[in-house]
C-alpha atoms as a PDB file:
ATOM      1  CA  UNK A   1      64.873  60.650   5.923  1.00  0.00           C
ATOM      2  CA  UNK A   2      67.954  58.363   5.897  1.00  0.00           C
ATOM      3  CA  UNK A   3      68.551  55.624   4.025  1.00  0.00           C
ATOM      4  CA  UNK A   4      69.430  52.395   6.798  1.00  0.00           C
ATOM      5  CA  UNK A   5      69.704  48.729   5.508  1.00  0.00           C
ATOM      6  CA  UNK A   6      67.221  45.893   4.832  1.00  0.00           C
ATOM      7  CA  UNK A   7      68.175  42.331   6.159  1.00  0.00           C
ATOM      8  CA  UNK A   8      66.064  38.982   6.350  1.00  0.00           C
ATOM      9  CA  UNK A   9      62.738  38.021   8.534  1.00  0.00           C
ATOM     10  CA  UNK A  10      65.014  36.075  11.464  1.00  0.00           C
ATOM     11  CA  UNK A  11      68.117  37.366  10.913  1.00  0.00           C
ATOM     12  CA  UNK A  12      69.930  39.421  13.255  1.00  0.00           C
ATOM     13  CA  UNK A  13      68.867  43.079  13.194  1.00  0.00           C
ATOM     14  CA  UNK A  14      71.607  46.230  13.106  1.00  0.00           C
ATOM     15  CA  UNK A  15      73.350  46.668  15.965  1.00  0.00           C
ATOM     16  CA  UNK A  16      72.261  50.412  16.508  1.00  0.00           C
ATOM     17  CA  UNK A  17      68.913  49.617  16.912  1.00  0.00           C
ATOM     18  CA  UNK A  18      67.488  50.419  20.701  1.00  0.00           C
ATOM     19  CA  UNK A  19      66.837  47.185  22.510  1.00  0.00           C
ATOM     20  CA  UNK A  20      63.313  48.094  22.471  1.00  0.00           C
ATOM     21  CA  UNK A  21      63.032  48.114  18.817  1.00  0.00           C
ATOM     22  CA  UNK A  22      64.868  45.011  18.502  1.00  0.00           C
ATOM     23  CA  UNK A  23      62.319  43.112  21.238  1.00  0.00           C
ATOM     24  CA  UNK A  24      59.335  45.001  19.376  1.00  0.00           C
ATOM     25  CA  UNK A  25      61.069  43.114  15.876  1.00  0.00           C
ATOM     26  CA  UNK A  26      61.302  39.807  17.237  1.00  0.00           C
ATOM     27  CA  UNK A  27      57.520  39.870  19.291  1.00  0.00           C
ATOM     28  CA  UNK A  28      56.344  40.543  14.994  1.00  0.00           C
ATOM     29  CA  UNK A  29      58.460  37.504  14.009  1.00  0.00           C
ATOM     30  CA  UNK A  30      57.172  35.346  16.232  1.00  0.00           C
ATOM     31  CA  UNK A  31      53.662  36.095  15.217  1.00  0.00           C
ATOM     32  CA  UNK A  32      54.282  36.194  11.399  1.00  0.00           C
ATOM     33  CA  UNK A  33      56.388  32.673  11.343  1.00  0.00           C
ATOM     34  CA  UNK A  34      58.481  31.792   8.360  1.00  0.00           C
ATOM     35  CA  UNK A  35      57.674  33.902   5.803  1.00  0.00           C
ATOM     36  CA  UNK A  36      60.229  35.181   2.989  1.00  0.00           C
ATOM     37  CA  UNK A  37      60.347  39.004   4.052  1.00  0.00           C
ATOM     38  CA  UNK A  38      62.407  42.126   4.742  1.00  0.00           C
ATOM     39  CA  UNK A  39      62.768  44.413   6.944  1.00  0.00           C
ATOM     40  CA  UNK A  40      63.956  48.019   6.261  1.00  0.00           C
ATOM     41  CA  UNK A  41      65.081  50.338   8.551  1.00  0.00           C
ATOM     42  CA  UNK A  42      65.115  54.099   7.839  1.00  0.00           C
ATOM     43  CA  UNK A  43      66.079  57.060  10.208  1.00  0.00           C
ATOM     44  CA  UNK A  44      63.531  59.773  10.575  1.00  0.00           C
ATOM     45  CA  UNK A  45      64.645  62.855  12.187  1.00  0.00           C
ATOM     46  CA  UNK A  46      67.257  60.710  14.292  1.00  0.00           C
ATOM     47  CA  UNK A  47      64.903  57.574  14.935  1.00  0.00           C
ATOM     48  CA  UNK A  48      64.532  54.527  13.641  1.00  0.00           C
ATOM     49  CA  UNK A  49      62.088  53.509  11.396  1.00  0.00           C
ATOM     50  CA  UNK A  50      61.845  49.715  10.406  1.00  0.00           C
ATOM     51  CA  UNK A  51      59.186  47.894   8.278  1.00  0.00           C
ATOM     52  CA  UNK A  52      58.245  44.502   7.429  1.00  0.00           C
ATOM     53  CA  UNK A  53      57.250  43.419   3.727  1.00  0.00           C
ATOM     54  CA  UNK A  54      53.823  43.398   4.564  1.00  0.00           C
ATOM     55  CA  UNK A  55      53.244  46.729   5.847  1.00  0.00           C
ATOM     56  CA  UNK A  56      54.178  46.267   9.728  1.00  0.00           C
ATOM     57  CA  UNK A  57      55.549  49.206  10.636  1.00  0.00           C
ATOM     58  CA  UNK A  58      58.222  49.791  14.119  1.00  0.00           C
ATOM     59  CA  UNK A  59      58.899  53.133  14.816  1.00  0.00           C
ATOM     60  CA  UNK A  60      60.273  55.264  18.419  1.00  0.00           C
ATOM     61  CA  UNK A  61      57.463  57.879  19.164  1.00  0.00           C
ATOM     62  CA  UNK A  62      58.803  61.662  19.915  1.00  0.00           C
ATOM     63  CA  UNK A  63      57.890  60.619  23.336  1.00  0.00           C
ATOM     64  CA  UNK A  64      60.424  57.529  23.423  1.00  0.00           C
ATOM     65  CA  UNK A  65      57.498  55.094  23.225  1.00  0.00           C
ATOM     66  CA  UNK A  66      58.175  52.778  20.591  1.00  0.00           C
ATOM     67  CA  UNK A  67      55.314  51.920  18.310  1.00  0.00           C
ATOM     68  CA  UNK A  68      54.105  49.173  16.258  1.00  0.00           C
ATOM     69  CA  UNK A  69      51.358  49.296  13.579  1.00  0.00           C
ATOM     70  CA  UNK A  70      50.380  46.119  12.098  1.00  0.00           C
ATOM     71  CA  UNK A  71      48.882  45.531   8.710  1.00  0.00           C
ATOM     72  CA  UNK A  72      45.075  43.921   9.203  1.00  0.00           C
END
């Protein structure tokens, strides 16, 4: 695992990020609203990895599909 950055709930996500992962970011924002949380992004064998305060969790599957598990 690599170490990435963390940055603020509404704020602009790293540029390296796949488009995909960045649309799957802002679809959770818009459903948590204003909050004051992180994200952090990790790398995991080459792909990103980027979680939300609360447990939400964005990742690329090893079949390019990218995933999102949400916190209940």
């Amino acid at each position: 695992m690599q170490l990435g950055t963390r940055w603020n709930l509404g704020d602009t996500p790293p540029p390296r990020l796949p488009d995909e992962v960045v649309a799957a970011i802002r679809a959770v924002e818009s459903e948590v609203g204003e909050r004051p949380w992180r994200w952090t992004l990790t790398w995991l064998e080459g792909r990103p990895v980027v979680e939300l305060d609360d447990g939400t969790t964005i990742r690329i599957g090893s079949d390019g599909v990218v995933i999102v598990t949400e916190t209940s």
